[in-house]
C-alpha atoms as a PDB file:
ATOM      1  CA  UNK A   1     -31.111  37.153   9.473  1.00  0.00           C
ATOM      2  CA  UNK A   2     -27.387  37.297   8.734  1.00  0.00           C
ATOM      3  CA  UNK A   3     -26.789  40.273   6.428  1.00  0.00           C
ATOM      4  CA  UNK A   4     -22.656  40.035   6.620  1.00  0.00           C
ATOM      5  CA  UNK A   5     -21.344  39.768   3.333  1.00  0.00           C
ATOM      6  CA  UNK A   6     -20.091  36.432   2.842  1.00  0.00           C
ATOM      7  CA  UNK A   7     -16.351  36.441   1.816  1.00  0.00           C
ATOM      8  CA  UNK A   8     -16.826  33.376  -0.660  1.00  0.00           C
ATOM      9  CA  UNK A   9     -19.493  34.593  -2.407  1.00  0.00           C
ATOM     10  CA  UNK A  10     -18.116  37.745  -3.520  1.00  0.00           C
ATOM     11  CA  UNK A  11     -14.919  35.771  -4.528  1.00  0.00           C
ATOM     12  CA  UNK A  12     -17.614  33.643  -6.991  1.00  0.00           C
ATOM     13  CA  UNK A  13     -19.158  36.847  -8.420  1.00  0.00           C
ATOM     14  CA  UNK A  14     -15.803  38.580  -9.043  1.00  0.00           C
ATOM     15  CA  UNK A  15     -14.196  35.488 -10.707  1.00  0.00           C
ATOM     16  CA  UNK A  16     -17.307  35.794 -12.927  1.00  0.00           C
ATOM     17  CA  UNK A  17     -16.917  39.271 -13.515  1.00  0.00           C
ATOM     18  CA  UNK A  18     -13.519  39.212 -14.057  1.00  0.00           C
ATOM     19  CA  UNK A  19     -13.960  36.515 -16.799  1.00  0.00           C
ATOM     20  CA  UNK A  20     -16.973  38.156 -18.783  1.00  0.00           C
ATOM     21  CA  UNK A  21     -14.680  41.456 -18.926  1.00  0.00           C
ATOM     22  CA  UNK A  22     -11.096  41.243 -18.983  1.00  0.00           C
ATOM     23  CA  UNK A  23      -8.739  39.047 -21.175  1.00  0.00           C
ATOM     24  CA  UNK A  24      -6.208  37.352 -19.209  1.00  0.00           C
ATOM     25  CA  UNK A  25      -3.194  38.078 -18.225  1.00  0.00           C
ATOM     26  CA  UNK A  26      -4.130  41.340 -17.621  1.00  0.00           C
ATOM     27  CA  UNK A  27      -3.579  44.266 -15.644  1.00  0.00           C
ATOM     28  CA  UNK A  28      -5.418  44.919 -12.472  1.00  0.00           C
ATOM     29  CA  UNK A  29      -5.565  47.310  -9.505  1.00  0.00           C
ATOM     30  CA  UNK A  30      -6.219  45.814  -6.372  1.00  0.00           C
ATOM     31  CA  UNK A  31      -7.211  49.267  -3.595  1.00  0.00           C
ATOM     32  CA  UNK A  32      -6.523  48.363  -0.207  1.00  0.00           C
ATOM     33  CA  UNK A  33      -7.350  50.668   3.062  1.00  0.00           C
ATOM     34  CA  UNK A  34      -4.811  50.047   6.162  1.00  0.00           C
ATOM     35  CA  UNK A  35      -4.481  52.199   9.186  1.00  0.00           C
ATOM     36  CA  UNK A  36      -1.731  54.312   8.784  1.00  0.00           C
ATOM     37  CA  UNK A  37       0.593  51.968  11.143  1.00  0.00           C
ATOM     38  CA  UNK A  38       4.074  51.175   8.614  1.00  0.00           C
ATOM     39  CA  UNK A  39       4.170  47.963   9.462  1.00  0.00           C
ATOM     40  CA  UNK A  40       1.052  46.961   7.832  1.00  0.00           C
ATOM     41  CA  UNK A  41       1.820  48.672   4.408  1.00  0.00           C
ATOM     42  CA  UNK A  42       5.065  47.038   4.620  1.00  0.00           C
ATOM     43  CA  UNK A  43       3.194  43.541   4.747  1.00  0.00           C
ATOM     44  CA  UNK A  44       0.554  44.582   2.179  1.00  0.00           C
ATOM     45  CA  UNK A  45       3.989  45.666  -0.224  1.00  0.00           C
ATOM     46  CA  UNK A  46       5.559  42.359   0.773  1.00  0.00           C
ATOM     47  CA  UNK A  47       2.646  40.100  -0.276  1.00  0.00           C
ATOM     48  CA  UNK A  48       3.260  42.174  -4.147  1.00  0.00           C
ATOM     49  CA  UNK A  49       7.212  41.714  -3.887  1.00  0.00           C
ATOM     50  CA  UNK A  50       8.657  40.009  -7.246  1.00  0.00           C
ATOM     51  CA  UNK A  51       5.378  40.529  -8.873  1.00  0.00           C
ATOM     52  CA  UNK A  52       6.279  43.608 -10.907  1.00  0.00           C
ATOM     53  CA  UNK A  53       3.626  45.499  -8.969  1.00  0.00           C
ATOM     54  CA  UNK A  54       3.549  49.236  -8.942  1.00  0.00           C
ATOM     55  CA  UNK A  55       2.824  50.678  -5.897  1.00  0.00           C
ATOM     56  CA  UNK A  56       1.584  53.692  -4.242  1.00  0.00           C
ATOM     57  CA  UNK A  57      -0.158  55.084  -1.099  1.00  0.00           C
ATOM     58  CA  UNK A  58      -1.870  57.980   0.101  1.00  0.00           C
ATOM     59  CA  UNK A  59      -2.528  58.541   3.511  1.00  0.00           C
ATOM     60  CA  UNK A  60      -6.136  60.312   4.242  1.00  0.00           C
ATOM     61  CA  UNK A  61      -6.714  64.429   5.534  1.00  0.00           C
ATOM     62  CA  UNK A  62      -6.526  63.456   9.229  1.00  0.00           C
ATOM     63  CA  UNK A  63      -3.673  61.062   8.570  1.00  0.00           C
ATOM     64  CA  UNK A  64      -5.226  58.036   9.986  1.00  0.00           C
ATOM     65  CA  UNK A  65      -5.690  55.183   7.125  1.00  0.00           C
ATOM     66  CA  UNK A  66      -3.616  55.309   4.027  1.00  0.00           C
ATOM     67  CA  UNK A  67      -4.849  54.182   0.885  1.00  0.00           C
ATOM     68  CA  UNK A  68      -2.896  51.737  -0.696  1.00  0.00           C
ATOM     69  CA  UNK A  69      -3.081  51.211  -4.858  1.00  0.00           C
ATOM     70  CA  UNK A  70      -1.466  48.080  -6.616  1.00  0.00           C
ATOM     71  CA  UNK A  71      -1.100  48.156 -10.144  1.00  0.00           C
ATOM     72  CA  UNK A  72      -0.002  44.204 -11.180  1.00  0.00           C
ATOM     73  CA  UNK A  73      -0.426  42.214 -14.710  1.00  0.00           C
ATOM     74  CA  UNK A  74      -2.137  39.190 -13.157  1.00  0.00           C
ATOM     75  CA  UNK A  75      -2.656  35.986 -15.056  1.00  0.00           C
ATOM     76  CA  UNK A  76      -6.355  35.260 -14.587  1.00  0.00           C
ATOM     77  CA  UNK A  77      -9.349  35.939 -12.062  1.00  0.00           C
ATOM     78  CA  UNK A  78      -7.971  32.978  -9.638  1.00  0.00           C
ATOM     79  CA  UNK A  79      -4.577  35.034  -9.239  1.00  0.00           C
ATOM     80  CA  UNK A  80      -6.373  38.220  -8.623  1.00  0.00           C
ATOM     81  CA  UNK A  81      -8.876  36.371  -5.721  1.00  0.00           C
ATOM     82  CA  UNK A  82      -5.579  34.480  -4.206  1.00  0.00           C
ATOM     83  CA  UNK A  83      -4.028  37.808  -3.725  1.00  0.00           C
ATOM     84  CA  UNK A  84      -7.101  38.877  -2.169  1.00  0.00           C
ATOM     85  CA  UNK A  85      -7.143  36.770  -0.046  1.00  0.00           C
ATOM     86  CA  UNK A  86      -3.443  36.559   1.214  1.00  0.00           C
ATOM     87  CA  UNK A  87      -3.990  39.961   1.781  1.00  0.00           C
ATOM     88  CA  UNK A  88      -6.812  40.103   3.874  1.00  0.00           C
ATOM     89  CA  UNK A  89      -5.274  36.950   5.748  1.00  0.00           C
ATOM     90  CA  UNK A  90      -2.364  38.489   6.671  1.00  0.00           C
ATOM     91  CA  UNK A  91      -2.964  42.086   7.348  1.00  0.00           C
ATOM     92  CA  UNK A  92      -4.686  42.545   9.973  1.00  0.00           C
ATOM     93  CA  UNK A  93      -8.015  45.521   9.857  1.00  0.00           C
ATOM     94  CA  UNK A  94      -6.940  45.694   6.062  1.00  0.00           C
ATOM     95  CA  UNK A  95     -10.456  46.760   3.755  1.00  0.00           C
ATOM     96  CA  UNK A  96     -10.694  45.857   0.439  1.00  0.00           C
ATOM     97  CA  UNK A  97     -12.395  47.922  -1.937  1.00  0.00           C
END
C-alpha cells in the first residue's frame, strides 16, 4: 500500500478549496521551508520577482532551515498551484506547508 501523498491530488483539493473560499484575485501566502543554504532562498525569491510579492524569512533556533513567507495578490487558484509547483520544481529539498 502506497501511503505517499500524491502531489496531483492535493493540487485538485486545494484548487477546490481555494475556489469555495476566496474571491479571486486575491491575496495569498504561500510558507515554504528551505535549508538554510542562500542560494536556495535566492531561487525561491527569484521564482516571486516582478510579482509584487512581499517577502520574508526566518531562519529556525539551531539555524538550520529558514522559513520562508510570501505574501502575493494572485489571480485565481491555478496561479497559486503553478507557483507551487515551480517552486517545488526548482528548489531542490524545498517543503511546502
Amino acid at each position: 500500500m502506497n501511503t505517499s501523498p500524491n502531489p496531483e491530488e492535493f493540487y485538485k483539493k486545494l484548487k477546490v478549496q481555494l475556489s469555495e473560499t476566496t474571491n479571486w484575485p486575491s491575496e495569498y501566502l504561500y510558507k515554504f521551508i528551505v535549508i538554510s543554504e542562500k542560494d536556495k532562498i535566492v531561487q525561491i525569491e527569484n521564482i516571486f520577482d516582478n510579482t509584487g510579492a512581499v517577502i520574508s524569512t526566518k531562519e529556525s533556533k539551531n539555524g538550520k532551515y529558514t522559513s520562508v513567507s510570501v505574501n502575493v495578490i494572485m489571480k485565481d487558484p491555478d496561479a497559486v498551484i503553478e507557483k507551487y509547483k515551480e517552486v517545488t520544481g526548482n528548489v531542490e529539498g524545498v517543503i511546502s506547508l
